[in-house]
N, C-alpha and C. Protein backbone atom coordinates (compact mmCIF):
# COMPACT_ATOMS: atom_id res chain seq x y z
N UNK A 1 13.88 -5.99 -6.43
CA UNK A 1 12.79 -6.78 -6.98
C UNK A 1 11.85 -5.90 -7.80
N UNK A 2 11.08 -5.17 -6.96
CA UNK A 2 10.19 -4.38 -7.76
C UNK A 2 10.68 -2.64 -7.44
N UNK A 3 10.69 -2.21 -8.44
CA UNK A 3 10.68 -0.30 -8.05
C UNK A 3 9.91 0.43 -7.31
N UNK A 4 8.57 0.12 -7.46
CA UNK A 4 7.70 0.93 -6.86
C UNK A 4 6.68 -0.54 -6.56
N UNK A 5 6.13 -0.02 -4.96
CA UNK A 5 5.37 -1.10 -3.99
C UNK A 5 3.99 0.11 -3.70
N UNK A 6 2.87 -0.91 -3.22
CA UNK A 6 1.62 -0.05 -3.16
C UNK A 6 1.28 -0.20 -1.77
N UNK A 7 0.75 0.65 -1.15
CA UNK A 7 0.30 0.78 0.27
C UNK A 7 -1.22 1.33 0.30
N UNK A 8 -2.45 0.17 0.30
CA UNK A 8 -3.84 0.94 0.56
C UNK A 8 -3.70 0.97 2.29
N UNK A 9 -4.47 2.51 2.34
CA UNK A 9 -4.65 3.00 3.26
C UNK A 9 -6.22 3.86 3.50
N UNK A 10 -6.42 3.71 4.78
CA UNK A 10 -7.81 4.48 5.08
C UNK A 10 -7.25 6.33 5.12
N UNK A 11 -8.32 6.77 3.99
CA UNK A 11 -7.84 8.35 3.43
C UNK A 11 -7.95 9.30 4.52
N UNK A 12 -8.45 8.72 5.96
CA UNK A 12 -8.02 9.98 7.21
C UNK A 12 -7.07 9.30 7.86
N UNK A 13 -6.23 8.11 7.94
CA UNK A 13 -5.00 7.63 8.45
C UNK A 13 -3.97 7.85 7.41
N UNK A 14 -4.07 8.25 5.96
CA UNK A 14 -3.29 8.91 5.00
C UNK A 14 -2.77 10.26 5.36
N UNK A 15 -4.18 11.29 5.67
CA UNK A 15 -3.79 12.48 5.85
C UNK A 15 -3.37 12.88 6.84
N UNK A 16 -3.43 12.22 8.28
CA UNK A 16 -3.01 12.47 9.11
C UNK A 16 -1.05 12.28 8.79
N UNK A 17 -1.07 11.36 8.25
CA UNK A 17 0.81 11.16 7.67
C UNK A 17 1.48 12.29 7.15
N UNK A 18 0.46 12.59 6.09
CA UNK A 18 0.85 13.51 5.78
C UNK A 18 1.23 15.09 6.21
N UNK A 19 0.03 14.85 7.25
CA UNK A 19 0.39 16.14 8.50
C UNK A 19 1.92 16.17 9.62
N UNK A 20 2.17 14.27 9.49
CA UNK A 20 3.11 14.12 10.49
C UNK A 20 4.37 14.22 9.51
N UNK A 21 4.29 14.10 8.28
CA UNK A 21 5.78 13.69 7.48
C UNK A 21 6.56 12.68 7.56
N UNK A 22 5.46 11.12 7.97
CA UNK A 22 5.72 10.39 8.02
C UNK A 22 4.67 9.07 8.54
N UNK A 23 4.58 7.91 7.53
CA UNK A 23 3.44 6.77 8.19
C UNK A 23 3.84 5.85 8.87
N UNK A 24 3.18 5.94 10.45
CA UNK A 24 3.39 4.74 11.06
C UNK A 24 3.10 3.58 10.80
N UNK A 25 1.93 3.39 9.73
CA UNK A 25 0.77 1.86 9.71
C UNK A 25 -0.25 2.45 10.13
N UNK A 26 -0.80 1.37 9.48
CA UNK A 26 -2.14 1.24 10.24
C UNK A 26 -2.46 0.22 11.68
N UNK A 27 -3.29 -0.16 11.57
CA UNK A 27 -3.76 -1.11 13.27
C UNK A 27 -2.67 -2.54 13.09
N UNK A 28 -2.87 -3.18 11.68
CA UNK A 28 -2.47 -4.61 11.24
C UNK A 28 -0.81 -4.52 10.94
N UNK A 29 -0.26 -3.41 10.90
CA UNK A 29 1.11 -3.26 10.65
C UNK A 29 1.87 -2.63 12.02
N UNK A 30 0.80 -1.93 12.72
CA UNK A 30 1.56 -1.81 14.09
C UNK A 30 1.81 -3.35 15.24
N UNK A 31 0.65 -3.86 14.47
CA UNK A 31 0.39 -5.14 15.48
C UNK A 31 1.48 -5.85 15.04
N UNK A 32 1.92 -5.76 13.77
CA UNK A 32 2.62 -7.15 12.97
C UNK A 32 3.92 -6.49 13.14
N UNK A 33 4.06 -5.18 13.37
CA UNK A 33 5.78 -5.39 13.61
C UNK A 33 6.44 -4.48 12.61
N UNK A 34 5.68 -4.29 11.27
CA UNK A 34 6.15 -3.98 9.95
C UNK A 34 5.10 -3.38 8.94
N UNK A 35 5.28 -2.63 7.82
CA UNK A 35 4.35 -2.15 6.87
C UNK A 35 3.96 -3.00 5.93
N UNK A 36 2.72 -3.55 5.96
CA UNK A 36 2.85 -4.27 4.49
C UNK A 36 2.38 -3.50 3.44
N UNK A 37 2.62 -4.04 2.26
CA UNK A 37 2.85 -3.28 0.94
C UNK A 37 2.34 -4.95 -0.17
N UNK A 38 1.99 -3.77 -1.17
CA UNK A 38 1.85 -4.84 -2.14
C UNK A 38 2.48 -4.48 -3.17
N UNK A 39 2.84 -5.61 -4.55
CA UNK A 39 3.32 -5.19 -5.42
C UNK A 39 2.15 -4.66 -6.84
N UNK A 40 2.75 -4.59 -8.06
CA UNK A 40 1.16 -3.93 -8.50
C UNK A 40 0.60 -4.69 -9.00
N UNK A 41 1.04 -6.25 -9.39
CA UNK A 41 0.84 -7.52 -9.35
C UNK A 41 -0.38 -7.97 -7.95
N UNK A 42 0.20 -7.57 -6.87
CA UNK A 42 -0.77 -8.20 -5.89
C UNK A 42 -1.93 -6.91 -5.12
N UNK A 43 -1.99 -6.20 -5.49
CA UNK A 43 -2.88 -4.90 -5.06
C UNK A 43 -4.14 -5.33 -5.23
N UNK A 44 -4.80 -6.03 -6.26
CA UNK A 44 -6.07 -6.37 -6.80
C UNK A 44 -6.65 -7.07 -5.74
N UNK A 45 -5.90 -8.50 -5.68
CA UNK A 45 -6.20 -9.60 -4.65
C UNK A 45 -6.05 -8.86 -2.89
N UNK A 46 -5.76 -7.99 -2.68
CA UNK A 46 -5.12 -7.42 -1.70
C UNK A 46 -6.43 -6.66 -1.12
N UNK A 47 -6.59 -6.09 -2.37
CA UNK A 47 -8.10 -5.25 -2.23
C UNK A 47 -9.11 -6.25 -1.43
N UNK A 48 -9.38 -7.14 -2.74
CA UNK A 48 -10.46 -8.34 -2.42
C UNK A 48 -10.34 -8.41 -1.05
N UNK A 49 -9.42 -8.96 -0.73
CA UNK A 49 -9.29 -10.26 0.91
C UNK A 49 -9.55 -9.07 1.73
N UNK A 50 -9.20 -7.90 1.67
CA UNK A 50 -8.88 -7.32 3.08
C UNK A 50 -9.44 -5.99 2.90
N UNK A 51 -10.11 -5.28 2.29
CA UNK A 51 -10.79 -3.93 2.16
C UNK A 51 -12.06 -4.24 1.31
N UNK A 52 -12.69 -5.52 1.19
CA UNK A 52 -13.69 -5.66 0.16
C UNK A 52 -14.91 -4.38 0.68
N UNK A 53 -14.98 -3.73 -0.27
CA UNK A 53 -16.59 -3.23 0.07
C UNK A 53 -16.02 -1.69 1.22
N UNK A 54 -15.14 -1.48 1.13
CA UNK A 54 -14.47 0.04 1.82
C UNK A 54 -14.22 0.80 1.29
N UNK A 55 -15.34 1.95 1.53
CA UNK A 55 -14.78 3.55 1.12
C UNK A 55 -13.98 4.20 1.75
N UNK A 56 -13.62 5.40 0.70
CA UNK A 56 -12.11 6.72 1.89
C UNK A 56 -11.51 5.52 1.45
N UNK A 57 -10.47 4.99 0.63
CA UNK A 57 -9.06 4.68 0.77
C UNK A 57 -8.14 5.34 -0.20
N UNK A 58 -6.89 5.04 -0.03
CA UNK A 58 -6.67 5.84 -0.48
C UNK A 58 -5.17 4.27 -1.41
N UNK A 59 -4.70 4.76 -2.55
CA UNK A 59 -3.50 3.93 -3.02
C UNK A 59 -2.39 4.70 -3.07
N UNK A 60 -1.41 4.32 -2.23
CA UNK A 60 -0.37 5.12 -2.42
C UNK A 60 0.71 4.41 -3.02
N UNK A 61 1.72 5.20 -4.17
CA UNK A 61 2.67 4.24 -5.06
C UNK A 61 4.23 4.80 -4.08
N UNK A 62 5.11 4.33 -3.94
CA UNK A 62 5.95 4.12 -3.52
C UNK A 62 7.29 3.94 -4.14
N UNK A 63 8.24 4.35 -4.13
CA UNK A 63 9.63 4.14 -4.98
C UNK A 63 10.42 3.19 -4.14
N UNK A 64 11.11 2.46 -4.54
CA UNK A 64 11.81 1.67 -3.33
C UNK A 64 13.13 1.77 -2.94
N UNK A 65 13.77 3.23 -3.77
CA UNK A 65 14.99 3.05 -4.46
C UNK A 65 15.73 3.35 -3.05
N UNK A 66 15.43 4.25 -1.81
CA UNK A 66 15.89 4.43 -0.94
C UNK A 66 15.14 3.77 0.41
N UNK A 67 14.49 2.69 0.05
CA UNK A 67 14.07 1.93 1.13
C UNK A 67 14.46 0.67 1.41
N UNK A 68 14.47 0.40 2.98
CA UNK A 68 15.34 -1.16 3.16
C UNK A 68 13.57 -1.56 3.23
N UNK A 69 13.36 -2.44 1.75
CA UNK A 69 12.44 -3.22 2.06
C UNK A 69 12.61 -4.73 2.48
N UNK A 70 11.89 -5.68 3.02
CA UNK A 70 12.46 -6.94 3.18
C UNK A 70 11.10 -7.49 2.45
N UNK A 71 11.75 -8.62 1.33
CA UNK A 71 10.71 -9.33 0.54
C UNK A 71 10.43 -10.95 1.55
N UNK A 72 9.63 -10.80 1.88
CA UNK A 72 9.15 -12.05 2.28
C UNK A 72 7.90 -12.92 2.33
N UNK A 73 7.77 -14.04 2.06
CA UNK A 73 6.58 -15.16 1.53
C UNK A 73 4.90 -14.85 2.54
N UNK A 74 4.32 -14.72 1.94
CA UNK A 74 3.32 -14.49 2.55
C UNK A 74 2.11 -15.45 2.05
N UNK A 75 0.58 -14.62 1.29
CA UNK A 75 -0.04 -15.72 0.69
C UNK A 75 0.42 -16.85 -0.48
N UNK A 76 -0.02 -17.87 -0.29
CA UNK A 76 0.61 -19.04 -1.27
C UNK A 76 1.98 -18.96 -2.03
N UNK A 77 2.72 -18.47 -0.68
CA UNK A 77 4.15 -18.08 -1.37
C UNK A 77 4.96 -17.01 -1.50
N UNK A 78 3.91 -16.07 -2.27
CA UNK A 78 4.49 -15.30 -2.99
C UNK A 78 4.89 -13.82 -1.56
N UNK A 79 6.14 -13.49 -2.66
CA UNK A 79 7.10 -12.34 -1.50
C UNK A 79 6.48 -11.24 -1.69
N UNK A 80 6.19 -10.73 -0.52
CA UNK A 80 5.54 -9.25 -0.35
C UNK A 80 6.50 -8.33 0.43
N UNK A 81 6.59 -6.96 -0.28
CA UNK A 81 6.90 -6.69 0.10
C UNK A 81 6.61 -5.88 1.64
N UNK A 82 8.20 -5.53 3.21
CA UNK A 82 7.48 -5.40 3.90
C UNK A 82 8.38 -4.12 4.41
N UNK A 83 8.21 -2.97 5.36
CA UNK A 83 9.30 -2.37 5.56
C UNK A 83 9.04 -2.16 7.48
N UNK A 84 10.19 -2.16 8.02
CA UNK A 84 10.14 -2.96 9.58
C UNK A 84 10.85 -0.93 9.71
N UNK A 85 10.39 -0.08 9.59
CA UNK A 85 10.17 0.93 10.03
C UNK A 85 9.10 1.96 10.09
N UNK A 86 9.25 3.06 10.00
CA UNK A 86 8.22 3.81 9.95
C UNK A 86 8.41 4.58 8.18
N UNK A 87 7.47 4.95 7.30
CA UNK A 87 7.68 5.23 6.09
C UNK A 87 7.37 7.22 6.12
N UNK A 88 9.14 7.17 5.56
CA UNK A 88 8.99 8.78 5.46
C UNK A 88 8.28 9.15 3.88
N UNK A 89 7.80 10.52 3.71
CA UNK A 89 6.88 10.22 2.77
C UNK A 89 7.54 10.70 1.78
N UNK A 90 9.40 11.27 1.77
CA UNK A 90 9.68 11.43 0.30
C UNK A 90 9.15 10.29 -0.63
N UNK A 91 9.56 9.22 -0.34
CA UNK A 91 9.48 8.73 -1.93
C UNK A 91 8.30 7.70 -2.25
N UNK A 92 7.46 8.81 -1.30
CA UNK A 92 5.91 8.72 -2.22
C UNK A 92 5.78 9.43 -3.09
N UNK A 93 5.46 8.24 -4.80
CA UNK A 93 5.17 8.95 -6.03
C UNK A 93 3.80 10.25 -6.29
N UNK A 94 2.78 9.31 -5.99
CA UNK A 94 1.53 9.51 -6.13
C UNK A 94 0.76 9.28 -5.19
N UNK A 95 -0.84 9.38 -4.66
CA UNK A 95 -1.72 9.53 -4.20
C UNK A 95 -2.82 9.14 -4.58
N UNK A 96 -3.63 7.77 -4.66
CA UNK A 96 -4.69 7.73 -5.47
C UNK A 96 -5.88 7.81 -4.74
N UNK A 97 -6.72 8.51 -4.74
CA UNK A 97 -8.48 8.05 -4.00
C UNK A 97 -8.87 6.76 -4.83
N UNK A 98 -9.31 5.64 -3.98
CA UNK A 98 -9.59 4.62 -4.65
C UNK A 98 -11.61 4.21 -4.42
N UNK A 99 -11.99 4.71 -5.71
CA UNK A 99 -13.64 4.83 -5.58
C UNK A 99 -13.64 3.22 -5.83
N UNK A 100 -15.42 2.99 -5.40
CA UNK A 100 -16.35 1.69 -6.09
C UNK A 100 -16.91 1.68 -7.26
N UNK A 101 -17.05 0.63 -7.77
CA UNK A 101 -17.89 0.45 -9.12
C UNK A 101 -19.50 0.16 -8.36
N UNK A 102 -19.97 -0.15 -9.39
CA UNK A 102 -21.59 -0.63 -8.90
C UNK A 102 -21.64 -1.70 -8.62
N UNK A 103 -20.59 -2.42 -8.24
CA UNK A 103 -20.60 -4.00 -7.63
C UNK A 103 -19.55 -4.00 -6.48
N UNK A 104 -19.41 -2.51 -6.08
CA UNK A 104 -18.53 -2.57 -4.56
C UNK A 104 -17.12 -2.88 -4.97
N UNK A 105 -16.55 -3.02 -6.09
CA UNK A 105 -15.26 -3.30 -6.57
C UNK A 105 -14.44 -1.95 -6.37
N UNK A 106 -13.30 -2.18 -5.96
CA UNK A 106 -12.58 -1.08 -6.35
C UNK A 106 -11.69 -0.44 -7.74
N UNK A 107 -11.82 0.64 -8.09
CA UNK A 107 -11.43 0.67 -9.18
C UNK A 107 -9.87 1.48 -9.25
N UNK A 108 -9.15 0.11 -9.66
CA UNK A 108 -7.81 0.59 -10.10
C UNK A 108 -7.39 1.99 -10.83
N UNK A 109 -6.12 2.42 -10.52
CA UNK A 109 -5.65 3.51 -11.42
C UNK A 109 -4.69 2.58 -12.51
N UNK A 110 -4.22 3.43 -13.41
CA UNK A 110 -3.61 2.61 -13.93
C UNK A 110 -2.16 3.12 -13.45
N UNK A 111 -1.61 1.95 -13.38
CA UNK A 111 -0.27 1.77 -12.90
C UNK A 111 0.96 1.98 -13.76
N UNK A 112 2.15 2.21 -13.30
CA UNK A 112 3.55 2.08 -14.26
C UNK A 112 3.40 0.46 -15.20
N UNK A 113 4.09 -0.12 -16.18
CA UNK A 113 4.29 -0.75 -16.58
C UNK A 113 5.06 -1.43 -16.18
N UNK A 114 6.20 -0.81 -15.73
CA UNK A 114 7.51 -1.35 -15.52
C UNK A 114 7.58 -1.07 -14.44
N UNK A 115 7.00 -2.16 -13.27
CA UNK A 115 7.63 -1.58 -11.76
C UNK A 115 8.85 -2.91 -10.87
């Protein structure tokens, strides 16, 4: 479906992964069973609903090429992606710190084109 999937994360539950060489989740993905992920299509809205107004995060981009992701329907439909293990951190691309604007917004990096 998509190449690369996005994972916001709180930037001391990032680094700790990175210490382990591998992310369990956070609280909402241990509870749920699975990692959720967004695509770079749904990251924006993702932000909004569920990190509005949170500093320290962090965006991490993701390759999918060696991951069993499972796409399945979530808000109003649309398939998100989800992965029902633990995420090793090769084929993490990038690393983003994700700052506020002066209206508490978060401000995007800019993304691949083609994901």
């Amino acid at each position: 479906m998509h190449r690369y999937i996005y994972k916001i994360a709180d930037r001391p539950l990032w680094e700790e992964a990175e210490q382990r060489g591998v992310f369990s989740g956070a609280e909402i993905d241990i509870r749920d069973g699975y990692i959720h992920f967004s695509t770079q299509d749904q990251v924006a809205e993702t932000l909004a609903l569920h990190f509005a107004g949170q500093s320290d995060l962090v965006l991490v981009e993701i390759d999918t090429a060696r991951l069993d992701i499972k796409w399945e329907p979530s808000r109003r439909g649309q398939l998100f992606p989800h992965l029902y293990s633990e995420l090793p951190l090769e084929p993490v691309r990038t690393v983003w710190p994700l700052a506020l604007n002066a209206n508490g917004q978060h401000i995007l990096p800019p993304l691949p084109l083609a994901t």
